[in-house]
Protein backbone atom coordinates (compact mmCIF):
# COMPACT_ATOMS: atom_id res chain seq x y z
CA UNK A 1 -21.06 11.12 -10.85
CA UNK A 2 -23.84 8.81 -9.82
CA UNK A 3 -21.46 6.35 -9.02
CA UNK A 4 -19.41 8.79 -6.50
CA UNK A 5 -22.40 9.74 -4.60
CA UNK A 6 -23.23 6.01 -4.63
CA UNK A 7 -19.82 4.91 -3.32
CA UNK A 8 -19.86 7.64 -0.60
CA UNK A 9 -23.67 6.33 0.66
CA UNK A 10 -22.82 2.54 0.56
CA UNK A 11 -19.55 2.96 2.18
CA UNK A 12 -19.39 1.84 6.21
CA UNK A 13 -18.43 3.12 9.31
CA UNK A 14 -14.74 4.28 9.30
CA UNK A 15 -14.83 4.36 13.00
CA UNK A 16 -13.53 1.79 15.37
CA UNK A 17 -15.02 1.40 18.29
CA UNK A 18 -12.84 1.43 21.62
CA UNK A 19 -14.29 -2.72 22.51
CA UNK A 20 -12.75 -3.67 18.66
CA UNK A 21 -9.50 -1.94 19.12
CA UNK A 22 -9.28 -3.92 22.53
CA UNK A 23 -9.87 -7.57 21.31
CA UNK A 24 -8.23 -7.58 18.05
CA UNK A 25 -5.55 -9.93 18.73
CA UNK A 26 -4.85 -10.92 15.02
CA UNK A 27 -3.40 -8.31 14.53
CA UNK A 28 -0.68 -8.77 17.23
CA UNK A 29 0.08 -12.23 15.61
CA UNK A 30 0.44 -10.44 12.23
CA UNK A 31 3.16 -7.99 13.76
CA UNK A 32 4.79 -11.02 15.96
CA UNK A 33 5.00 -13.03 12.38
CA UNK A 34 6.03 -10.10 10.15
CA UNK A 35 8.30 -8.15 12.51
CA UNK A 36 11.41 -10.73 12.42
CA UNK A 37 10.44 -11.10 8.44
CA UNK A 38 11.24 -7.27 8.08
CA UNK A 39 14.37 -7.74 10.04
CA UNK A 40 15.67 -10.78 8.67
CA UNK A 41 14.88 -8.92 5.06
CA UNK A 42 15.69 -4.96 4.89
CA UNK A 43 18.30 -5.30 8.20
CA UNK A 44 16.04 -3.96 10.39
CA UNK A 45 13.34 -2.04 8.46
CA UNK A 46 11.20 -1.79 5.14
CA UNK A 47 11.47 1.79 3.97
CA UNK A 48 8.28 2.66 2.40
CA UNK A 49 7.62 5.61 -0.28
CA UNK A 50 3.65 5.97 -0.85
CA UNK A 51 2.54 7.65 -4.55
CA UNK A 52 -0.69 9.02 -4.78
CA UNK A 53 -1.39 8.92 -8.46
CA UNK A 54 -4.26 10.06 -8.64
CA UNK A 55 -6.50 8.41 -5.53
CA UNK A 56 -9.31 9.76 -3.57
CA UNK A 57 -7.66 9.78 -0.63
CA UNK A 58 -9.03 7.19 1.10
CA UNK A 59 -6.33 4.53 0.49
CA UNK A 60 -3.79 7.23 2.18
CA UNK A 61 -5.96 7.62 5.42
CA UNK A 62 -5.50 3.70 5.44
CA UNK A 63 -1.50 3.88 4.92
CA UNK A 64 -1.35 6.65 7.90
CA UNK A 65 -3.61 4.90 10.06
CA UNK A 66 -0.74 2.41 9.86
CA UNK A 67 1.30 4.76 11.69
CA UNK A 68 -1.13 5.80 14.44
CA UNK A 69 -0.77 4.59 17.80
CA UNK A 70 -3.00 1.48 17.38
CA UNK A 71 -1.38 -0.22 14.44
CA UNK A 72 2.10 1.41 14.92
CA UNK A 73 3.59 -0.31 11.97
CA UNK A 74 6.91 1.18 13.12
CA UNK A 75 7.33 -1.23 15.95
CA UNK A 76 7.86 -4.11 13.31
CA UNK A 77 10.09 -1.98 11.09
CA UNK A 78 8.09 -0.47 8.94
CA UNK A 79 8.80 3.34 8.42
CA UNK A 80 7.63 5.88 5.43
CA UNK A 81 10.01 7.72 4.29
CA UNK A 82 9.80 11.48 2.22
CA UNK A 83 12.22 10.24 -0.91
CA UNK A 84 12.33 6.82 -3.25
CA UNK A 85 16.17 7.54 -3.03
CA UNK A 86 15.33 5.94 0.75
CA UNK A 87 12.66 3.50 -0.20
CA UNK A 88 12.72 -0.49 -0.39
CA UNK A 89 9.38 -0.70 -1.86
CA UNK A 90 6.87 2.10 -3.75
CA UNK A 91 3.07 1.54 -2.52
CA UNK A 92 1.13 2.93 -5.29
CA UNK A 93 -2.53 4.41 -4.36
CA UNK A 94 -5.24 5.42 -7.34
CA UNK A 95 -5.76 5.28 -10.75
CA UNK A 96 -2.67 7.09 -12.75
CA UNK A 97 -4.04 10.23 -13.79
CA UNK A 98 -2.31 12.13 -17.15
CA UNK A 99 -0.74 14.44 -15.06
CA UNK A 100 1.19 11.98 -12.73
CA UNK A 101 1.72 9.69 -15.50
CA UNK A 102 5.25 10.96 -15.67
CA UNK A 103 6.18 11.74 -11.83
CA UNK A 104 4.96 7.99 -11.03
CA UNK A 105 7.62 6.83 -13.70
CA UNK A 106 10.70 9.05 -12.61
CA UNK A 107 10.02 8.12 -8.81
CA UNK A 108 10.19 4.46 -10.11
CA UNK A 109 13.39 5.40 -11.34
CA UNK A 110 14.74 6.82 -8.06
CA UNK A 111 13.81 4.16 -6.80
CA UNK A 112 16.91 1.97 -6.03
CA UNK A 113 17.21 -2.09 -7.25
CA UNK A 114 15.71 -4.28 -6.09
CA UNK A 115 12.50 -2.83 -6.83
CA UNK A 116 9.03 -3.63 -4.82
CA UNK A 117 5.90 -1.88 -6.29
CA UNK A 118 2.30 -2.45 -4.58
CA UNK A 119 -0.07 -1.11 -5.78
CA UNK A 120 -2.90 -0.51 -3.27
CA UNK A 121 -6.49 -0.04 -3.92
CA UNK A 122 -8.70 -0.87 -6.70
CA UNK A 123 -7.88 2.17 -8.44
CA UNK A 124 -4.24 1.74 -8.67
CA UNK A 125 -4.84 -2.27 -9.79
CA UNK A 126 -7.34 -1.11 -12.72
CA UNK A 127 -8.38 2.34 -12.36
CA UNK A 128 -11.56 1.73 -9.86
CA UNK A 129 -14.80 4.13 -10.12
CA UNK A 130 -12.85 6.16 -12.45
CA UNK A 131 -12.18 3.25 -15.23
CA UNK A 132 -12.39 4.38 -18.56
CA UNK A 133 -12.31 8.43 -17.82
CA UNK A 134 -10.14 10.82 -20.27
CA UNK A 135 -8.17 11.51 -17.65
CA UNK A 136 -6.48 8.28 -16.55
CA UNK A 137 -4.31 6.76 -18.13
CA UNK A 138 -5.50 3.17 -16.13
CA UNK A 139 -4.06 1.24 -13.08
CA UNK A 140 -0.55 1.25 -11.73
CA UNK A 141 0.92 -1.38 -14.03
CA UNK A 142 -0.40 0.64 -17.13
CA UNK A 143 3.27 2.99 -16.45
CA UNK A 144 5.31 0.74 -14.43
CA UNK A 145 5.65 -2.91 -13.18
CA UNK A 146 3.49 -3.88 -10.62
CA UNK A 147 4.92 -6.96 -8.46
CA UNK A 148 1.97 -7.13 -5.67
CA UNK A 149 -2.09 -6.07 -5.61
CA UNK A 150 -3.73 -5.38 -2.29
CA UNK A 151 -7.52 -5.29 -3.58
CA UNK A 152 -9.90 -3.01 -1.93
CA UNK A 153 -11.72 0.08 -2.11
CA UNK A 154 -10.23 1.08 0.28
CA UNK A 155 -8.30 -1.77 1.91
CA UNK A 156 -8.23 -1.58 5.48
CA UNK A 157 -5.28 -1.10 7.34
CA UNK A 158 -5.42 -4.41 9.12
CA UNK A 159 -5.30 -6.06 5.47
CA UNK A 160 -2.22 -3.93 4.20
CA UNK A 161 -0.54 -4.92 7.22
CA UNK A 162 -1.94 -8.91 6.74
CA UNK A 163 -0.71 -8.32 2.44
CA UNK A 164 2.88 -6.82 3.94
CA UNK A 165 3.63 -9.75 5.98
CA UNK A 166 2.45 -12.13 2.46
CA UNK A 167 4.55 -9.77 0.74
CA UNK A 168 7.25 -10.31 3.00
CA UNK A 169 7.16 -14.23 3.06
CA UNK A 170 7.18 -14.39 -1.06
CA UNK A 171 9.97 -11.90 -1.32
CA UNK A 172 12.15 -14.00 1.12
CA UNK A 173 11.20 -17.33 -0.15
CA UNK A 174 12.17 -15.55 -3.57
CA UNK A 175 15.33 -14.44 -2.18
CA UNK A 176 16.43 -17.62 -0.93
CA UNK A 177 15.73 -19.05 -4.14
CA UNK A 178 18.01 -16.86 -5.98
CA UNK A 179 20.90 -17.86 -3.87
């Protein structure tokens, strides 16, 4: 528990201030860049089904903040969608606890080929600040395959958006590869 409260003192500012939001213009580039990567790649969007597994939350306020009006990660054809039926890639959050051990595996299985699975936060790559506790089970790839790690506790939004458009680049260099 010591380490919780510790977390919660050490962690910064969540607020960005109106002079950052108004000179940030890497992450413009990043959309400019991973927009026609998106396109070229799901035919005009990357359908997006988050898990949370078990997280704090934190890691999802990151994921929506990608859909607010500043980052408005739908402008380069990225959307979240309700069902993995839908989905092009699964972006897991937090450590998997016992009791979504199961659900995280049967959404995997909705999930249509080809598969993508992120897993986002430094819970879901090894189980965080809650490593070792009865009740998880451990990090994403513990019940499924894992084929990207954004690292962070949480990661911002500006760096999922940065890992997307990495993602992005390695799957289509993959793809073109294969053919």
């Amino acid at each position: 528990m010591l380490g919780l409260y510790s977390k919660i003192l050490s962690t910064p500012r969540t607020v960005i201030s109106r002079e950052e939001l108004m000179q940030n213009p890497a992450l413009l580039r990043v959309g400019k860049v991973l927009d026609p990567e998106v396109r070229a790649l799901f035919r005009n969007s990357l359908s997006i089904r988050q898990v949370a597994a078990g997280s704090t939350n934190a890691e999802e306020e990151e994921l929506k903040a990608l859909t607010n009006s500043y980052y408005d990660a739908e402008r380069f054809g990225i959307h979240f969608v309700a069902s993995p039926r839908h989905a092009d890639m699964l972006m897991v959050t937090g450590p998997v606890t016992r009791n979504m051990e199961e659900a995280l595996r049967k959404t995997y299985d909705a999930t249509p080929d080809p598969k993508i699975v992120v897993a986002v936060g430094d819970g879901a790559i090894d189980g965080g600040l809650f490593k070792g506790s009865y009740a998880i089970v451990g990090g994403v790839d513990q019940v499924i395959p894992v084929n990207f790690y954004i690292p962070g506790d949480p990661p911002l939004a500006k760096d999922i958006l940065t890992a997307l458009l990495e993602i992005m680049q390695i799957v289509r260099t993959t793809d073109n590869k294969s053919r």
